[in-house]
N, C-alpha and C. Protein backbone atom coordinates (compact mmCIF):
# COMPACT_ATOMS: atom_id res chain seq x y z
N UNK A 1 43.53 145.57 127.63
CA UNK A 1 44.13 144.29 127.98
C UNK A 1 45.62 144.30 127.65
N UNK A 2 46.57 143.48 128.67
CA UNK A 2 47.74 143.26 128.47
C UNK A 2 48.28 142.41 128.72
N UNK A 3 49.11 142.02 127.42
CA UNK A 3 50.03 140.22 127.88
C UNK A 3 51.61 140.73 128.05
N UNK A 4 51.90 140.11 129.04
CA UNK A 4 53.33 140.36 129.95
C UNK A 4 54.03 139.18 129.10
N UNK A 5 55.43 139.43 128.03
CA UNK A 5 55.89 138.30 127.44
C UNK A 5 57.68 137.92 127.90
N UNK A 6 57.95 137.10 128.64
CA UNK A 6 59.10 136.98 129.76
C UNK A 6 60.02 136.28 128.49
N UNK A 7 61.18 137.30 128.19
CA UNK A 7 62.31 136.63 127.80
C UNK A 7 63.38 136.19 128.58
N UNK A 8 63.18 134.42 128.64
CA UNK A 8 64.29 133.96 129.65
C UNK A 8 65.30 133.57 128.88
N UNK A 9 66.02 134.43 128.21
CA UNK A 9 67.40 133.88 127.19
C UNK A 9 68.45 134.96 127.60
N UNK A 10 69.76 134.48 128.18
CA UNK A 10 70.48 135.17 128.10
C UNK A 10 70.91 136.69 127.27
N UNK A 11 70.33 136.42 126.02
CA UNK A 11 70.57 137.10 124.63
C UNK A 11 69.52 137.71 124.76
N UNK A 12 69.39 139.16 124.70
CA UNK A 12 68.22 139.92 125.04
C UNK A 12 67.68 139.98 123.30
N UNK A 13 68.50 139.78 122.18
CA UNK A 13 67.82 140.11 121.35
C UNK A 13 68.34 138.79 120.28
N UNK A 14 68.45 137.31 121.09
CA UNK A 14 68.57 136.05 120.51
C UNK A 14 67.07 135.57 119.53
N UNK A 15 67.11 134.15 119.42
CA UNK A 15 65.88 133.42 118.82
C UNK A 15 65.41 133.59 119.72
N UNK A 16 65.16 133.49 121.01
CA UNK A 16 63.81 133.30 121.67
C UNK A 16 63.03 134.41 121.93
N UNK A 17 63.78 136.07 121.64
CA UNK A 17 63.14 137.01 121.76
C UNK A 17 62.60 137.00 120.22
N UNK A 18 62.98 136.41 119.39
CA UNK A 18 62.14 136.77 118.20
C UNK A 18 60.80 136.10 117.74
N UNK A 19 60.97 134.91 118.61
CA UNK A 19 59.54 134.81 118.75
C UNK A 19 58.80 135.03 119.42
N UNK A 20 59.27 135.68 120.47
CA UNK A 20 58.37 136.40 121.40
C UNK A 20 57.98 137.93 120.60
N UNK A 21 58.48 137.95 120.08
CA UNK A 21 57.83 139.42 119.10
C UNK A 21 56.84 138.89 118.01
N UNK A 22 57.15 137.83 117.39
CA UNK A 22 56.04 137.51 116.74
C UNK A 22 54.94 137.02 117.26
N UNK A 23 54.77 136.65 118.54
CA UNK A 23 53.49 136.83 119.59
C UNK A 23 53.10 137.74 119.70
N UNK A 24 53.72 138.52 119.70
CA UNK A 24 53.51 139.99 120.13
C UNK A 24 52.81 140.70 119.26
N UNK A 25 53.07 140.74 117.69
CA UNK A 25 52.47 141.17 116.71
C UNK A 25 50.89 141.04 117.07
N UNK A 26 51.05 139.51 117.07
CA UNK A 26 49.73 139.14 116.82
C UNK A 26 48.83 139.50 117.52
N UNK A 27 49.40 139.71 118.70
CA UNK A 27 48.48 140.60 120.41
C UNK A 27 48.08 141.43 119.64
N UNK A 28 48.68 142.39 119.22
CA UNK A 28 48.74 143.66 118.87
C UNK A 28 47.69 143.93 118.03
N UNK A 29 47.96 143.11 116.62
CA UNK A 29 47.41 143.16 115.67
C UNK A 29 45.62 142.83 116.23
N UNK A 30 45.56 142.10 116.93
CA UNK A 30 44.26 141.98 117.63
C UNK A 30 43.55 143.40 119.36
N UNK A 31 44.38 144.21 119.55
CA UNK A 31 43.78 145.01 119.63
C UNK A 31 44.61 144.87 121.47
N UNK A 32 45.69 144.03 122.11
CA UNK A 32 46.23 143.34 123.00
C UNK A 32 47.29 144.24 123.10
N UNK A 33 47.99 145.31 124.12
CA UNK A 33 49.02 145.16 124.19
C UNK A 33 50.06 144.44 124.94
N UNK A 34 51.17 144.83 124.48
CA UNK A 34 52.55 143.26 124.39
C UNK A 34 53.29 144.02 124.80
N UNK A 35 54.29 143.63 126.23
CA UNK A 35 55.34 143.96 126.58
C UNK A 35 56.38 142.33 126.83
N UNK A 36 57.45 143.09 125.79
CA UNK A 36 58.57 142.14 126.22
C UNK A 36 58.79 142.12 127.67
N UNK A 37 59.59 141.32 128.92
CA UNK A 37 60.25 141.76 129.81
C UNK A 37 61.40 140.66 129.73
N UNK A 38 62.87 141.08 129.75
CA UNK A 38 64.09 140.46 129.70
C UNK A 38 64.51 140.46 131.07
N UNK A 39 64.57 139.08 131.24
CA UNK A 39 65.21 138.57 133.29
C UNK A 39 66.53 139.68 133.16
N UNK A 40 67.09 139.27 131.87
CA UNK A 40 68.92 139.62 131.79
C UNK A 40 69.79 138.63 131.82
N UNK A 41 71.15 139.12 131.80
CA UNK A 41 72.21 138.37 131.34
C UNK A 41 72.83 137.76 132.56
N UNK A 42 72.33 137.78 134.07
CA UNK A 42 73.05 137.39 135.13
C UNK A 42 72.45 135.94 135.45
N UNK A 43 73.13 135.00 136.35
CA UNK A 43 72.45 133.99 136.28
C UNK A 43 71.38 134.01 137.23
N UNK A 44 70.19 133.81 137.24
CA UNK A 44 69.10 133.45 138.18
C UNK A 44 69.19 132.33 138.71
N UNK A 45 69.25 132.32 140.27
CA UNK A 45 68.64 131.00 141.11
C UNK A 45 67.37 130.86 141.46
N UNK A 46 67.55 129.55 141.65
CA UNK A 46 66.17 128.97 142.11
C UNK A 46 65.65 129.55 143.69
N UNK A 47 64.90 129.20 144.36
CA UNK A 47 64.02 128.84 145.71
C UNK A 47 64.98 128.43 146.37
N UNK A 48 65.72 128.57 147.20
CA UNK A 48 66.07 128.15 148.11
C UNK A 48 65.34 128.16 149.92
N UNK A 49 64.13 128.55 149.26
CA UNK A 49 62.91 128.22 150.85
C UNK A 49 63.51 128.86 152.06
N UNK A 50 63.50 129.94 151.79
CA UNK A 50 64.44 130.92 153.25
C UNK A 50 63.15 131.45 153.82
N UNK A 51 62.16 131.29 153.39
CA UNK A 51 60.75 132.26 154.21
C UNK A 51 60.72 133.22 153.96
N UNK A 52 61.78 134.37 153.66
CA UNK A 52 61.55 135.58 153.68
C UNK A 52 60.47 136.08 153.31
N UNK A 53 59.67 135.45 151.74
CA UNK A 53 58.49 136.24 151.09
C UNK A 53 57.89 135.87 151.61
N UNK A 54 57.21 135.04 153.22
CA UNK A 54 56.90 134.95 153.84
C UNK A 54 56.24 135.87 155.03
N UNK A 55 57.28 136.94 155.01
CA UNK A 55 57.43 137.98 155.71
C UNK A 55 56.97 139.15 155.08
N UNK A 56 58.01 138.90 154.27
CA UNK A 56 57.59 140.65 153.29
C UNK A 56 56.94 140.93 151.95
N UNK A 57 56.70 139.44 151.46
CA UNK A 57 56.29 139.60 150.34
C UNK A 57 56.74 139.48 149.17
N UNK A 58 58.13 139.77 149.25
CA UNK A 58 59.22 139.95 148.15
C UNK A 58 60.18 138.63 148.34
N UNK A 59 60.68 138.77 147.29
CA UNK A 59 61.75 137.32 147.34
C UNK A 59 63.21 138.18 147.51
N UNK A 60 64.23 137.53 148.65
CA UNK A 60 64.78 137.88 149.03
C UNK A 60 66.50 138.07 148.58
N UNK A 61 66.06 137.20 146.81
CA UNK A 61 67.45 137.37 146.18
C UNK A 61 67.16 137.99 144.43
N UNK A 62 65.50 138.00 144.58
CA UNK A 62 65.33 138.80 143.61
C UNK A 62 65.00 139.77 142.66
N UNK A 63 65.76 140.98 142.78
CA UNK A 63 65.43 142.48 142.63
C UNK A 63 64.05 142.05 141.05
N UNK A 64 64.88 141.44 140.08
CA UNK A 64 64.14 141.00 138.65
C UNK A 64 62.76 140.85 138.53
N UNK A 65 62.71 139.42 139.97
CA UNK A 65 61.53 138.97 140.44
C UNK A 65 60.86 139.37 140.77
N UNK A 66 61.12 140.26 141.49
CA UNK A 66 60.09 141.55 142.79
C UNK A 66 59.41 142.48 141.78
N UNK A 67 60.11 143.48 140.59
CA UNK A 67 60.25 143.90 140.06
C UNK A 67 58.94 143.36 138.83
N UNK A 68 59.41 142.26 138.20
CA UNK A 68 58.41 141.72 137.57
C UNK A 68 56.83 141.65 138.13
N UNK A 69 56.82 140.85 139.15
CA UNK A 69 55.69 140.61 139.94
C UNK A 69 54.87 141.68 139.90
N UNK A 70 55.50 142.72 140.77
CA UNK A 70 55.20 144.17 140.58
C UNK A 70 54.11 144.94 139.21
N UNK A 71 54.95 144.22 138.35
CA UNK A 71 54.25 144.67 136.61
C UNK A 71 53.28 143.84 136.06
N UNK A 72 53.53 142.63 136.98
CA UNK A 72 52.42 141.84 136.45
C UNK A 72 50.96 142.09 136.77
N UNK A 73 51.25 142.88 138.02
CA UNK A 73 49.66 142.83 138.61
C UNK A 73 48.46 143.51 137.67
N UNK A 74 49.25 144.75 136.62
CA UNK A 74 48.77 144.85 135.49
C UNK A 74 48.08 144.17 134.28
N UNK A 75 48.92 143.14 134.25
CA UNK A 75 48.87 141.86 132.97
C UNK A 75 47.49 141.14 133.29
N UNK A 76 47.25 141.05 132.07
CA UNK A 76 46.05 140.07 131.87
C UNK A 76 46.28 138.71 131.60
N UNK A 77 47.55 138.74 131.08
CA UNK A 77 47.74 137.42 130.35
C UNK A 77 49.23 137.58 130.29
N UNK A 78 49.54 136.23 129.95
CA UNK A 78 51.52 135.89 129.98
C UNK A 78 52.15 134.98 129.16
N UNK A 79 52.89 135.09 128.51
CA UNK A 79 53.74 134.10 127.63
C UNK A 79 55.42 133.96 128.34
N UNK A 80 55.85 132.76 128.79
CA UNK A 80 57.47 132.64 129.04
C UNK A 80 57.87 131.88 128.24
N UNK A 81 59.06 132.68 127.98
CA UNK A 81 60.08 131.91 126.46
C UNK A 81 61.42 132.12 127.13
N UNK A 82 61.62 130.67 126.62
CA UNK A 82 63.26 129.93 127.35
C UNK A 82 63.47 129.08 125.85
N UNK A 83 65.16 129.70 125.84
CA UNK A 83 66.14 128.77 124.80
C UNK A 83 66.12 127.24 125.52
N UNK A 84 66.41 126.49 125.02
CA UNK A 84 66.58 125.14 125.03
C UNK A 84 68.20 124.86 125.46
N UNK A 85 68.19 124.09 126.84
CA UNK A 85 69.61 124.03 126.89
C UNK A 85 70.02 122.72 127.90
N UNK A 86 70.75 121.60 127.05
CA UNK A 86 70.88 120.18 127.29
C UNK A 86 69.39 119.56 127.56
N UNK A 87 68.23 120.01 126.39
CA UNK A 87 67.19 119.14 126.67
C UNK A 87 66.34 119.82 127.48
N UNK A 88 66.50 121.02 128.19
CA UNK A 88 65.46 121.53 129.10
C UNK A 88 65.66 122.72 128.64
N UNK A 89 64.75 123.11 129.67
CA UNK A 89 64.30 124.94 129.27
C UNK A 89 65.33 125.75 130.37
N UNK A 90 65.78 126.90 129.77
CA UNK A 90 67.49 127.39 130.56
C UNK A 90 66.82 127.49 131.77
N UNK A 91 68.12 127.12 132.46
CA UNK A 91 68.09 127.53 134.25
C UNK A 91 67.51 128.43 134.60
N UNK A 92 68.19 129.58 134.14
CA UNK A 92 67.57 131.04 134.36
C UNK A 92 66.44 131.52 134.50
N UNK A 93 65.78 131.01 133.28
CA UNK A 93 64.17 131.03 133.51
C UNK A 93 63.32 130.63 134.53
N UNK A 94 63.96 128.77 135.14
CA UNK A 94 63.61 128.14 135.71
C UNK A 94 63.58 128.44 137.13
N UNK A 95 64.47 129.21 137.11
CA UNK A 95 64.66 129.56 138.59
C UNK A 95 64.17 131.18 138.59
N UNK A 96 63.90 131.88 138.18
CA UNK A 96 63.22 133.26 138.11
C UNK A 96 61.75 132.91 138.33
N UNK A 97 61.21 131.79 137.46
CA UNK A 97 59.85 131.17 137.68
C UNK A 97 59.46 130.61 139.14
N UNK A 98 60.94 129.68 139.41
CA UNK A 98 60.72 129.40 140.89
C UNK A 98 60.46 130.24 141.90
N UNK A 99 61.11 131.42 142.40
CA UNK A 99 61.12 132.19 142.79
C UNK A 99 59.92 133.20 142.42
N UNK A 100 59.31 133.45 141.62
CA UNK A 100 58.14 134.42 141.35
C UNK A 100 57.16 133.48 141.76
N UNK A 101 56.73 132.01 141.22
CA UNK A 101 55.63 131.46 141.46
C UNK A 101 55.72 130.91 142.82
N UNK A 102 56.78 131.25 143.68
CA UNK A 102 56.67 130.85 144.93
C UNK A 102 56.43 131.87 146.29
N UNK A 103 56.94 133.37 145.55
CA UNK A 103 56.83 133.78 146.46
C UNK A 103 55.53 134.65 146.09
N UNK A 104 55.13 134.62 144.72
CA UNK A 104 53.50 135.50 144.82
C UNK A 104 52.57 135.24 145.46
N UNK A 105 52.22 136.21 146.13
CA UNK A 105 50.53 136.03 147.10
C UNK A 105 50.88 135.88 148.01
N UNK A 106 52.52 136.23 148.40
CA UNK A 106 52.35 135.55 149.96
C UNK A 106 52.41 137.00 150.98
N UNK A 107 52.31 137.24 152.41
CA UNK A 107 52.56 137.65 153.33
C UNK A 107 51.59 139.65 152.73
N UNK A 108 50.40 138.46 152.11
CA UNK A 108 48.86 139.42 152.47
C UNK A 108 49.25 140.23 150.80
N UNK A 109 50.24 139.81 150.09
CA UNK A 109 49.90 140.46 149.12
C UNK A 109 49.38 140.26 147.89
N UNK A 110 49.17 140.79 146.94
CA UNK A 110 47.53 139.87 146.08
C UNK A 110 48.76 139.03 145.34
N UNK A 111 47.32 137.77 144.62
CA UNK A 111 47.79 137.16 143.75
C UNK A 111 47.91 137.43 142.06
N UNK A 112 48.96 137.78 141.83
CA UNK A 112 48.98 138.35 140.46
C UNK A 112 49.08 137.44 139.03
N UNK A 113 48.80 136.38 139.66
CA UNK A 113 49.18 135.21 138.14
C UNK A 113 47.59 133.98 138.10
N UNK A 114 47.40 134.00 139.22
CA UNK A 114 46.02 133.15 139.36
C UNK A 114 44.93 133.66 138.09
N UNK A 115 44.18 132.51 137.56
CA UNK A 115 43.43 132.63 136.48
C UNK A 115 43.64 133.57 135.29
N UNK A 116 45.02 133.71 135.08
CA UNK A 116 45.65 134.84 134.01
C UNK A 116 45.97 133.70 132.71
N UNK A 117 45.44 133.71 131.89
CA UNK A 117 46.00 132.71 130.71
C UNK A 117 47.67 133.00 130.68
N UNK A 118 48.08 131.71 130.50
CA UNK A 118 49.65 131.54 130.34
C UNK A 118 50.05 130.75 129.14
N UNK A 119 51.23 130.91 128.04
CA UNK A 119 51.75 130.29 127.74
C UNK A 119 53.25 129.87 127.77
N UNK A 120 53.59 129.11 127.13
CA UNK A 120 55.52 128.84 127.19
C UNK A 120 55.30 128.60 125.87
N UNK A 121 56.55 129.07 125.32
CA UNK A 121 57.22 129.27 124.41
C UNK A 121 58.92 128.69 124.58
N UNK A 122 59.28 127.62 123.77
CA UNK A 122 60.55 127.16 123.60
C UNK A 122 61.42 127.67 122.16
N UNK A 123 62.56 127.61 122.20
CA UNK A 123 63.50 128.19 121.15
C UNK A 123 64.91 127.24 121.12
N UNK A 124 64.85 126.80 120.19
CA UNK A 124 65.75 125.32 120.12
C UNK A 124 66.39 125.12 118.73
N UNK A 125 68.28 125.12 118.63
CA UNK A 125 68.51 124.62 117.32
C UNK A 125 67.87 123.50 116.52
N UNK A 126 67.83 122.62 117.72
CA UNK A 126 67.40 121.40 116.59
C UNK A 126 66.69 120.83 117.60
N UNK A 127 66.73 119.98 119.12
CA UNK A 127 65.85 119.14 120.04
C UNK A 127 65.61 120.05 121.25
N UNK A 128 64.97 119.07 122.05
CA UNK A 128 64.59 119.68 123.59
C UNK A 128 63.19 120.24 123.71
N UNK A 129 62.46 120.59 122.63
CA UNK A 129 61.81 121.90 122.94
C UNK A 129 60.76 121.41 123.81
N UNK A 130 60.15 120.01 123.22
CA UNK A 130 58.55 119.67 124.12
C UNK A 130 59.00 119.34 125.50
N UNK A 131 60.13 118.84 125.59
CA UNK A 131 60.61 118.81 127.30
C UNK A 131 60.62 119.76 128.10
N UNK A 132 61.37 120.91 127.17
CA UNK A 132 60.93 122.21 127.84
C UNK A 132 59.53 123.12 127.88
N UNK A 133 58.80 122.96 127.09
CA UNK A 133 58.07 123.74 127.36
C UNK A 133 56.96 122.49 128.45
N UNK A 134 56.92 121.05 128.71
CA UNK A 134 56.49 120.72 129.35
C UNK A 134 56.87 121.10 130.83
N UNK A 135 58.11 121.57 131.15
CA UNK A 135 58.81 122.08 132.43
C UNK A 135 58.21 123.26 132.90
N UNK A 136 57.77 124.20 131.93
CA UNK A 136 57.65 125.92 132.01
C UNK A 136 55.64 125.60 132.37
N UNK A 137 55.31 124.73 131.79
CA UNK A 137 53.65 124.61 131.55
C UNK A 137 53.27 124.12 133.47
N UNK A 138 53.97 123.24 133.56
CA UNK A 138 54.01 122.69 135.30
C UNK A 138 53.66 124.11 135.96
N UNK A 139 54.46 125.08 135.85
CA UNK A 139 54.15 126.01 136.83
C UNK A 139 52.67 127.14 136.69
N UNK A 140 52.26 126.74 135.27
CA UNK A 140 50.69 127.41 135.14
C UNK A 140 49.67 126.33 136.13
N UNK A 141 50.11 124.64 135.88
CA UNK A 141 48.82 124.03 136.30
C UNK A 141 48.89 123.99 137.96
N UNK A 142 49.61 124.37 138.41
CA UNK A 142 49.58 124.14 139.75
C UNK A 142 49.45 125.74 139.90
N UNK A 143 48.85 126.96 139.35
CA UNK A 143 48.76 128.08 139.39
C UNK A 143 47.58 128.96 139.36
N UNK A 144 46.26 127.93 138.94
CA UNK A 144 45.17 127.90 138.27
C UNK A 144 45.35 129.12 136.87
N UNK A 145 46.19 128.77 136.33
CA UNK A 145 46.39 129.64 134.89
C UNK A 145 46.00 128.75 133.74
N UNK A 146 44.96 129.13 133.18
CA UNK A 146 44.14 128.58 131.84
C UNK A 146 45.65 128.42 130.94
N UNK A 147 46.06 127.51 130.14
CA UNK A 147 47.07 127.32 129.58
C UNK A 147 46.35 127.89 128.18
N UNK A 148 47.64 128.83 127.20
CA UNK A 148 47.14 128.83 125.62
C UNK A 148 48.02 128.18 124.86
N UNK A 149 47.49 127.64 124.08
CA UNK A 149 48.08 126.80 122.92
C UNK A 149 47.88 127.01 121.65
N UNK A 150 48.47 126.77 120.78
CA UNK A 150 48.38 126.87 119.15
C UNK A 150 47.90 125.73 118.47
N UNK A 151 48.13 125.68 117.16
CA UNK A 151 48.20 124.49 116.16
C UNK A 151 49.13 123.68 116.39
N UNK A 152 50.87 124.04 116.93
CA UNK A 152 51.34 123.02 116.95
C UNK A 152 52.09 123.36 118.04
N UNK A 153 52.78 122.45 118.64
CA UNK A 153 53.65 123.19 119.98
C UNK A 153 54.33 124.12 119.63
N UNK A 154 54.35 125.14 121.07
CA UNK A 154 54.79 126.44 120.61
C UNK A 154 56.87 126.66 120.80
N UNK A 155 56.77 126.29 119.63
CA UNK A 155 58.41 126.69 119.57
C UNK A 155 58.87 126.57 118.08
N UNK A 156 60.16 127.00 118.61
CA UNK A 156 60.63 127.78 117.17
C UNK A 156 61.92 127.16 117.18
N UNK A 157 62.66 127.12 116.04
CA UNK A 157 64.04 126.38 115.61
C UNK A 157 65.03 127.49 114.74
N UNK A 158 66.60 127.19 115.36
CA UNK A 158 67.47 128.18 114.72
C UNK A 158 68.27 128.37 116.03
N UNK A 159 69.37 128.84 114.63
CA UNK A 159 70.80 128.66 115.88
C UNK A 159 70.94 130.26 116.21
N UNK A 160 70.26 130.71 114.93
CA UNK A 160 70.31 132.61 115.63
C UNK A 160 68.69 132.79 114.78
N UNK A 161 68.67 134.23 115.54
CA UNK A 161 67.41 134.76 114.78
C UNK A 161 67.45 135.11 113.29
N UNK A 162 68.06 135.12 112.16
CA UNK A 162 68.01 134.45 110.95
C UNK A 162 67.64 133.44 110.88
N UNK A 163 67.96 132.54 111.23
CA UNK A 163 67.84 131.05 111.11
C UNK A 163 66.13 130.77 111.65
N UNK A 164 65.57 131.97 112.60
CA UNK A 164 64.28 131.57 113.13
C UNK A 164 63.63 132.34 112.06
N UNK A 165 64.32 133.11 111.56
CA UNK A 165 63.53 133.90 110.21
C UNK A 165 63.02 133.01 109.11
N UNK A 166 63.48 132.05 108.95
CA UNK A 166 63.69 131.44 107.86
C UNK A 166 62.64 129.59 108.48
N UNK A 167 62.22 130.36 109.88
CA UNK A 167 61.28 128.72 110.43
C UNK A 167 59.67 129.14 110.10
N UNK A 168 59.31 129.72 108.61
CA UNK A 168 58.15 129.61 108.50
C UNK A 168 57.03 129.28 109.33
N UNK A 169 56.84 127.83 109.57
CA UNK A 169 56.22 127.50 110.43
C UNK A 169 56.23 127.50 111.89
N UNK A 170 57.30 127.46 112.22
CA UNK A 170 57.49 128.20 113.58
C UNK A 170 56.55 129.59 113.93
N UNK A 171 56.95 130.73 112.84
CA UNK A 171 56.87 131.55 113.24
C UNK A 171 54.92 131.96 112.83
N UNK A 172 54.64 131.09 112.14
CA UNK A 172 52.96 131.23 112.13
C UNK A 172 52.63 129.97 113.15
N UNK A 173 53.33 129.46 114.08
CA UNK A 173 52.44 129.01 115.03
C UNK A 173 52.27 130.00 116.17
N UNK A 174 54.01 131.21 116.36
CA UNK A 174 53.57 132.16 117.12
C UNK A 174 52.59 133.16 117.20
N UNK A 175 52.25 133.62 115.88
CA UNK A 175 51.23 134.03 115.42
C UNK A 175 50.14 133.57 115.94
N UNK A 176 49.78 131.98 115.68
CA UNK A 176 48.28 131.61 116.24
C UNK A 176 48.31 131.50 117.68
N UNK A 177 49.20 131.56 118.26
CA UNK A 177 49.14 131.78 119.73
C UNK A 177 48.77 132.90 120.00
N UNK A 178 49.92 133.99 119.47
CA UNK A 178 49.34 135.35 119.78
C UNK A 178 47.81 135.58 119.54
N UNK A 179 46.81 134.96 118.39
CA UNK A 179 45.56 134.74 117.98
C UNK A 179 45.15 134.43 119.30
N UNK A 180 45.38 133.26 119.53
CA UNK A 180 44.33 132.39 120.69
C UNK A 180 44.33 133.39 122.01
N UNK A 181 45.68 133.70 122.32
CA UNK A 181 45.56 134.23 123.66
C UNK A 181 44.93 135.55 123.31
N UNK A 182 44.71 136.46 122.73
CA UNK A 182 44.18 137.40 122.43
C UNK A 182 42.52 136.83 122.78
N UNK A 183 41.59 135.78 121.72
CA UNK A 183 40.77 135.41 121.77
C UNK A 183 40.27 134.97 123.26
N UNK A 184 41.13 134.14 124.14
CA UNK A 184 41.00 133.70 125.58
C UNK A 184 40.94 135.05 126.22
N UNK A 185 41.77 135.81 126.23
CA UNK A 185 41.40 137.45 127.38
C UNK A 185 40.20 138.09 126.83
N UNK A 186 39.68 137.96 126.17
CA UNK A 186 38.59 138.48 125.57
C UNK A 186 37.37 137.43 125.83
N UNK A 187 37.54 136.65 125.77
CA UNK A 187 36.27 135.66 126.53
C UNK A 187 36.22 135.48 127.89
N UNK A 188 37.62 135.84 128.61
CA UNK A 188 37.15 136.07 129.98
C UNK A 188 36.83 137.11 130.55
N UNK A 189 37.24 138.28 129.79
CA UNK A 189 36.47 139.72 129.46
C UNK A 189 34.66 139.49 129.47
N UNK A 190 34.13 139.15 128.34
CA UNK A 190 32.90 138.99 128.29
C UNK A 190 32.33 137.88 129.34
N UNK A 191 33.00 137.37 129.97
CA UNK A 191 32.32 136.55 130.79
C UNK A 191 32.11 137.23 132.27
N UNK A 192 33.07 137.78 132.59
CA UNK A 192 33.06 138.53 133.94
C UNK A 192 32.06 139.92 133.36
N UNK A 193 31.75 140.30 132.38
CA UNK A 193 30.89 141.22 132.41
C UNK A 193 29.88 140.46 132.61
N UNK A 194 29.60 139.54 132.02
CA UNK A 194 28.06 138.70 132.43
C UNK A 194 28.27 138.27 133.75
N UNK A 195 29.22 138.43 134.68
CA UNK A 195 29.17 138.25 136.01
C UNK A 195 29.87 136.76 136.39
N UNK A 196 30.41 136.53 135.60
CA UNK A 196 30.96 134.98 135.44
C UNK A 196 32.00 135.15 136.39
N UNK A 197 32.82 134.24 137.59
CA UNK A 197 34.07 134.72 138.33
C UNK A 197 34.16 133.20 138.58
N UNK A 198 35.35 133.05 138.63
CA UNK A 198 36.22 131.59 139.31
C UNK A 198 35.32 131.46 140.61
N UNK A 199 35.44 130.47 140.68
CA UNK A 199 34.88 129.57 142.39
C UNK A 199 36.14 129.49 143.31
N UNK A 200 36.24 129.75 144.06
CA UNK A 200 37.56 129.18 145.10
C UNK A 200 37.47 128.18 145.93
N UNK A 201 38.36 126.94 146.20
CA UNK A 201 37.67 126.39 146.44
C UNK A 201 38.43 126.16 148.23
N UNK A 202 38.45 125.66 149.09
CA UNK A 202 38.94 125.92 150.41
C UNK A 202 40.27 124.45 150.00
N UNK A 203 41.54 125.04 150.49
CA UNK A 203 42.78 124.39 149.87
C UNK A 203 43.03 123.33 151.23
N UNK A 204 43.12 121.78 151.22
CA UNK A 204 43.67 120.64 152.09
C UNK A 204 44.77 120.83 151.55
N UNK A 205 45.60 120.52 152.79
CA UNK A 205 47.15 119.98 152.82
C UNK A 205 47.18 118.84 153.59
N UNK A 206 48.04 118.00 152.37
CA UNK A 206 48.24 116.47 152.92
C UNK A 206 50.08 116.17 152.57
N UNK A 207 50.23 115.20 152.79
CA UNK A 207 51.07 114.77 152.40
C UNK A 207 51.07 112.96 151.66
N UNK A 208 51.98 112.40 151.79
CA UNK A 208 51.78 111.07 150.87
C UNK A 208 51.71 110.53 152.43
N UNK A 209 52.00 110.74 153.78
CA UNK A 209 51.94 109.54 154.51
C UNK A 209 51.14 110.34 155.68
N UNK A 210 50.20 111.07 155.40
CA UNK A 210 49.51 111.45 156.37
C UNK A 210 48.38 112.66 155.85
């Protein structure tokens, strides 16, 4: 088993990658392996709805995206961690997410994120974090991705990674995440051996005035 853990922080080796390593431990320590993956330092856009992955499959402005997707089809499971920035979760992320959760599965190629446990992870000096990680969670439920959660919302505080060193509790809630999601791939492990599989169900499209 493997959890794919997305650092969306500019700072490849800021607070938000350090708690993405202490997720990681905990994968580990339970028998899970953990790969970081860093978007990078350039800015990511959003969707701009050009069709292309329509066509080919791939999103048409993003090497990162394509790239990721690609690695995910591996992954069992996923954690995305975004710094906190004016109250939300960074752009960057937001729009790397846009772009991956929009253009996966399309134009005949599989779906690589459907029924994969997901979490978000926020990283915040001082506010923002439940706003953000409520922003990053939107794109599991409209994804059919089992959401994982901890003891307390998953984020961490500090203006650098010292400062997240020193968030005790922060950093044993990443821990019990890393716990849970470990525990969740492993119960959907034993369940598909007993033959257990998602239902699909046939998808309506409506709109609000028709």
């Amino acid at each position: 088993m493997k959890v794919m853990l997305v650092n969306g922080s500019p700072h490849k080796y800021g607070c938000t990658n350090r708690a993405l390593e202490e997720v990681a431990r905990a994968l580990e320590a339970d028998g899970v392996e953990a790969e970081i993956f860093w978007i990078g330092a350039e800015p990511q856009g959003g969707c701009v709805a050009c069709g292309a992955c329509g066509k080919t499959g791939d999103c048409a402005f993003g090497e990162v995206v394509n790239e990721f997707r690609a690695r995910a089809a591996e992954a069992d499971g996923f954690v995305f961690g975004a710094p906190v920035h004016y109250a939300h979760a960074a752009s960057s992320l937001l729009g790397f997410m846009d772009r991956l959760f929009y253009s996966n599965g399309r134009a005949g190629r599989p779906n690589v994120l459907a029924h994969k446990p997901a979490a978000a992870v926020a990283s915040a000096r001082r506010a923002g974090t439940t706003a953000s990680l409520d922003d990053i969670n939107k794109f599991f439920t409209i994804s059919q991705m089992p959401i994982v959660s901890s003891f307390y919302w998953n984020n961490v505080h500090g203006a650098t990674p010292a400062d997240v060193e020193r968030d005790e509790e922060g950093l044993s809630v990443m821990r019990q995440l890393g716990h849970n999601m470990a525990w969740m791939l492993k119960c959907i492990e034993a369940g598909r051996a007993a033959g257990v599989e998602p239902v699909a169900e046939p998808r309506a499209w409506t709109n609000f005035i028709r």
